[in-house]
C-alpha atoms as a PDB file:
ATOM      1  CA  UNK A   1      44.193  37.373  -9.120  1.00  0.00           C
ATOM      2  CA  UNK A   2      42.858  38.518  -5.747  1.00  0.00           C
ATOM      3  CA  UNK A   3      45.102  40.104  -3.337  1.00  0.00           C
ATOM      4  CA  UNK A   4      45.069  42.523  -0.072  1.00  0.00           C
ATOM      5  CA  UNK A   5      46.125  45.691  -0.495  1.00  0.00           C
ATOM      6  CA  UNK A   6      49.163  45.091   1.740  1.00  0.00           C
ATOM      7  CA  UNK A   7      50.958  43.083  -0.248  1.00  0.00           C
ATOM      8  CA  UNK A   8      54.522  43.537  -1.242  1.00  0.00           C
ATOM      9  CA  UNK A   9      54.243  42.388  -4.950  1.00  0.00           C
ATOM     10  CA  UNK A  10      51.357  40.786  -7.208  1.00  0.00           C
ATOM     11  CA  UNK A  11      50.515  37.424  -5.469  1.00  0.00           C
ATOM     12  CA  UNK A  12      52.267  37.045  -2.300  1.00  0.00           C
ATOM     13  CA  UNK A  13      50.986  38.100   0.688  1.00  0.00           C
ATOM     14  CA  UNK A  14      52.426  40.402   3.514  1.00  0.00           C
ATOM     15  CA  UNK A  15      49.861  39.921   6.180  1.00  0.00           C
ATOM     16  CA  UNK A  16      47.332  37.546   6.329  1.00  0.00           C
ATOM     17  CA  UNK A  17      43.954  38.889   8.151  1.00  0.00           C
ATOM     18  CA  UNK A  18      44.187  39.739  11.925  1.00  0.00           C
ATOM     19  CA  UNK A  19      42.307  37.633  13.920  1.00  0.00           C
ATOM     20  CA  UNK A  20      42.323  38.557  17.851  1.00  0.00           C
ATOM     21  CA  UNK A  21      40.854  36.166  20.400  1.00  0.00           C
ATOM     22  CA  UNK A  22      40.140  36.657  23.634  1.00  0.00           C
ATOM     23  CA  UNK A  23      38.871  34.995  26.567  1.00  0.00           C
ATOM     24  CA  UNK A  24      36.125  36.187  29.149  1.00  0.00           C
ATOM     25  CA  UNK A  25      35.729  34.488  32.471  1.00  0.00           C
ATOM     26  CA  UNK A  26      33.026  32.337  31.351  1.00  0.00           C
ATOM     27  CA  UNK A  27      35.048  30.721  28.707  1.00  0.00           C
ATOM     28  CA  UNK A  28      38.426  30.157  30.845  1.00  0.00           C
ATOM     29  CA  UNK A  29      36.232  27.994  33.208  1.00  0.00           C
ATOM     30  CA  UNK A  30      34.654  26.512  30.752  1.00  0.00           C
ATOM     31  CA  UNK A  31      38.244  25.422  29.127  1.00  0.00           C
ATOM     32  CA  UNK A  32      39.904  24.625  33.285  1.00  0.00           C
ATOM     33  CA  UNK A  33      36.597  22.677  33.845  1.00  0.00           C
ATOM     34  CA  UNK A  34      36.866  20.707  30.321  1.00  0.00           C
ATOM     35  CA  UNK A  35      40.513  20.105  31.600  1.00  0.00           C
ATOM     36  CA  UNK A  36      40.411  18.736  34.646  1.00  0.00           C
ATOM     37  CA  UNK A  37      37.691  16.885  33.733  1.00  0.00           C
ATOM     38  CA  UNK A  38      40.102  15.670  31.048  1.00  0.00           C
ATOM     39  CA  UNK A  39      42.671  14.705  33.603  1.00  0.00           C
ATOM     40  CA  UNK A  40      39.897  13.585  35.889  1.00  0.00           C
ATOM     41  CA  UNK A  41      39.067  10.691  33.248  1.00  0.00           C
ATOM     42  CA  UNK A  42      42.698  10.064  32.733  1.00  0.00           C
ATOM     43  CA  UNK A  43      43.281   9.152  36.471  1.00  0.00           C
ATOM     44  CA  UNK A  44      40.077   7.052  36.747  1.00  0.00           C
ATOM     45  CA  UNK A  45      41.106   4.997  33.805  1.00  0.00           C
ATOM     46  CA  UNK A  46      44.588   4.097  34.957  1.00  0.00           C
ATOM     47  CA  UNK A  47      43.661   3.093  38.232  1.00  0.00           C
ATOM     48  CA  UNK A  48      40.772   1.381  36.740  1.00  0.00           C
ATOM     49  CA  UNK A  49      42.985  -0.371  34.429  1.00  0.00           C
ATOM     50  CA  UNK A  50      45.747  -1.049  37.561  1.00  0.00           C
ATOM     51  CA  UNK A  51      42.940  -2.589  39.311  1.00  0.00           C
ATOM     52  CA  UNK A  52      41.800  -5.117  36.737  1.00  0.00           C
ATOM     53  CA  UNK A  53      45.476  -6.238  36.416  1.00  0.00           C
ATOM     54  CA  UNK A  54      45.561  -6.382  40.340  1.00  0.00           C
ATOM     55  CA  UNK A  55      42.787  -8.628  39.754  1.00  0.00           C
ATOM     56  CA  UNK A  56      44.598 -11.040  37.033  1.00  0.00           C
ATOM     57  CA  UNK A  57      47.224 -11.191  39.160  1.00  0.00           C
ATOM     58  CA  UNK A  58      45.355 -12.191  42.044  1.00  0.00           C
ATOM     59  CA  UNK A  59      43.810 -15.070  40.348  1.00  0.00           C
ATOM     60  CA  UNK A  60      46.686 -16.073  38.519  1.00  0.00           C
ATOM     61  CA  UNK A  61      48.637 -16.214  41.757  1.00  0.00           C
ATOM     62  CA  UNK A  62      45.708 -18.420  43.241  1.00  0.00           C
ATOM     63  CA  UNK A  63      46.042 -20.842  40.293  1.00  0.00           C
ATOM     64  CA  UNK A  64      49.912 -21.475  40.127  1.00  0.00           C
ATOM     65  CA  UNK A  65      49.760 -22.361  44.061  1.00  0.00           C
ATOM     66  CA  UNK A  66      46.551 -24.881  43.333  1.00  0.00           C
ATOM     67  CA  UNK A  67      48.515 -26.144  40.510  1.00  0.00           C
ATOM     68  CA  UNK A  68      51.686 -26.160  42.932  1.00  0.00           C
ATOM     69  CA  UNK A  69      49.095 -28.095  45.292  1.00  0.00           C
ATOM     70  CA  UNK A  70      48.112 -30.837  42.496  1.00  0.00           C
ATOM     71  CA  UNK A  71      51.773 -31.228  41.763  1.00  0.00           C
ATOM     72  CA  UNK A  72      53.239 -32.321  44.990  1.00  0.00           C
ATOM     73  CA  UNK A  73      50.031 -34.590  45.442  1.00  0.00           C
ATOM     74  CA  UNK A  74      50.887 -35.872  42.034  1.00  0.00           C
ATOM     75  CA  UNK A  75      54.465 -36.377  42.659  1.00  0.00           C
ATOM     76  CA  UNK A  76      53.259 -38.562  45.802  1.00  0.00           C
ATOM     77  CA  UNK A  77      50.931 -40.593  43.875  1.00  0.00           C
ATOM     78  CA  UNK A  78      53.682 -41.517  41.613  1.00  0.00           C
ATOM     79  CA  UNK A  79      56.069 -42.125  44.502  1.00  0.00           C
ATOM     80  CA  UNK A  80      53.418 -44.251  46.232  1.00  0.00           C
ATOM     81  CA  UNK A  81      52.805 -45.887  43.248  1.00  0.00           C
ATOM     82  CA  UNK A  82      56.311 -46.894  42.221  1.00  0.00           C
ATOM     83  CA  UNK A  83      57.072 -48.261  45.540  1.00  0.00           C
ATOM     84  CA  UNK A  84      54.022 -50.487  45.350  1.00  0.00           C
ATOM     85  CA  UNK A  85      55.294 -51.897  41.963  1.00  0.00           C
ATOM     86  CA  UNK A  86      58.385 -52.506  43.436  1.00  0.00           C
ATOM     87  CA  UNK A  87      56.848 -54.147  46.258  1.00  0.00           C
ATOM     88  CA  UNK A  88      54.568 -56.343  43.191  1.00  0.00           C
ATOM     89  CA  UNK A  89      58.086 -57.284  41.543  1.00  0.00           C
ATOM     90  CA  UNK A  90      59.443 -58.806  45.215  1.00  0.00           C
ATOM     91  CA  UNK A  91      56.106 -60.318  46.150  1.00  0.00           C
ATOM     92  CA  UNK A  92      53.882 -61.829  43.341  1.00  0.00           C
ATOM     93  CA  UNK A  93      50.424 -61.717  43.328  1.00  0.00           C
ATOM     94  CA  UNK A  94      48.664 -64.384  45.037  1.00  0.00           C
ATOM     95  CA  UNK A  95      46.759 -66.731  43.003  1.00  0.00           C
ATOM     96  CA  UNK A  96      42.855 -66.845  43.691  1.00  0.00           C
ATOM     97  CA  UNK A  97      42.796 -70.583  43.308  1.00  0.00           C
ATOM     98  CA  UNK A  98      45.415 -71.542  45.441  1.00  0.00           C
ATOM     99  CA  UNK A  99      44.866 -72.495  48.814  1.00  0.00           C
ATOM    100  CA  UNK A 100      48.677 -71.749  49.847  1.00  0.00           C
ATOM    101  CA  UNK A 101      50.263 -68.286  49.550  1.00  0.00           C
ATOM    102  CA  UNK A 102      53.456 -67.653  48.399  1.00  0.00           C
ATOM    103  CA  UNK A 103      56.585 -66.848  50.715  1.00  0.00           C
ATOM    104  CA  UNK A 104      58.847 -65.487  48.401  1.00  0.00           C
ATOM    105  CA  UNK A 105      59.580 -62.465  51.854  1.00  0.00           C
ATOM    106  CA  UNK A 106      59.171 -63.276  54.783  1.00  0.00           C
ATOM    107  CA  UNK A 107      57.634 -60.601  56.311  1.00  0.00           C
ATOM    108  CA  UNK A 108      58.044 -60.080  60.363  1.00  0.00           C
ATOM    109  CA  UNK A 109      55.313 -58.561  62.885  1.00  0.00           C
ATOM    110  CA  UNK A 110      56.332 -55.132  64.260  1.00  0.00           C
ATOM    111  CA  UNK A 111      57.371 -55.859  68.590  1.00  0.00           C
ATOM    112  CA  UNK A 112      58.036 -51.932  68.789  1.00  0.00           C
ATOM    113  CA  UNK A 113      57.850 -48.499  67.918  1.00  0.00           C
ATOM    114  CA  UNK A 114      60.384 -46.147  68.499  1.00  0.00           C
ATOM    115  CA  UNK A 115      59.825 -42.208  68.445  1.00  0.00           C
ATOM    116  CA  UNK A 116      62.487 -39.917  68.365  1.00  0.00           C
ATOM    117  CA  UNK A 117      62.255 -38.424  72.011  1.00  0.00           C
ATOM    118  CA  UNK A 118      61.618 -34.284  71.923  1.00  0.00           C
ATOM    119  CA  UNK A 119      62.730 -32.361  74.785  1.00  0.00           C
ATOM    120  CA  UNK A 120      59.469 -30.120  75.160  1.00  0.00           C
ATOM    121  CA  UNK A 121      56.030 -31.351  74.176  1.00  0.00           C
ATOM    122  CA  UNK A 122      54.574 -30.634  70.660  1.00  0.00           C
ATOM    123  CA  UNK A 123      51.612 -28.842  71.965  1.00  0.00           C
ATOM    124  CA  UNK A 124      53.539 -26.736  74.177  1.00  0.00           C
ATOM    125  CA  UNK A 125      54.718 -24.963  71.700  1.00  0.00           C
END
């Protein structure tokens, strides 16, 4: 078995071999410029990565107010449409063959309209 001479007994070492380092100028800029380069990448990436979800955000936001958009237009379709079955159940449908057509409502002409007076104009404002 292979020891160094400065060992306490057979096999187990005291010491193990001195190694010394050392750093010149050259070599701590080369290690602060490898750093903050380092750090450098570390900041472009996050804000890169904030950016992109900036982005999503963005066009996700966009989306849920065209799809907020579609519903209300929706929901007056449907509204429009119900009342115009309703008006289908009170009134049937006239029959293309028949010279008469049916008076199940009487319906009356309009003589006025009435507007709900403002005290300053609209455009005034």
């Amino acid at each position: 078995m292979l020891v160094p001479k400065n060992s306490t007994r057979d096999g187990e070492r005291k010491h193990t071999l001195q190694r010394s380092m050392r750093l010149g100028k050259v070599s701590v800029r080369f290690v602060m410029t490898g750093l903050l380069g380092a750090l450098a990448l570390l900041y472009l990436a996050q804000s890169t990565q904030s950016a992109a979800r900036s982005y999503e955000l963005r066009a996700l936001d966009e989306e849920r107010r065209e799809l907020e958009v579609e519903l209300e237009q929706l929901e007056i379709d449907s509204i429009r449409l119900r009342s115009l079955q309703e008006i289908e159940k009170v009134v049937p449908t006239p029959d293309p063959s028949a010279t008469t057509t049916p008076t199940a409502v009487s319906w009356e002409p309009v003589r006025e309209l009435a507007y709900p007076a403002t005290a300053e104009p609209v455009a005034g404002r």
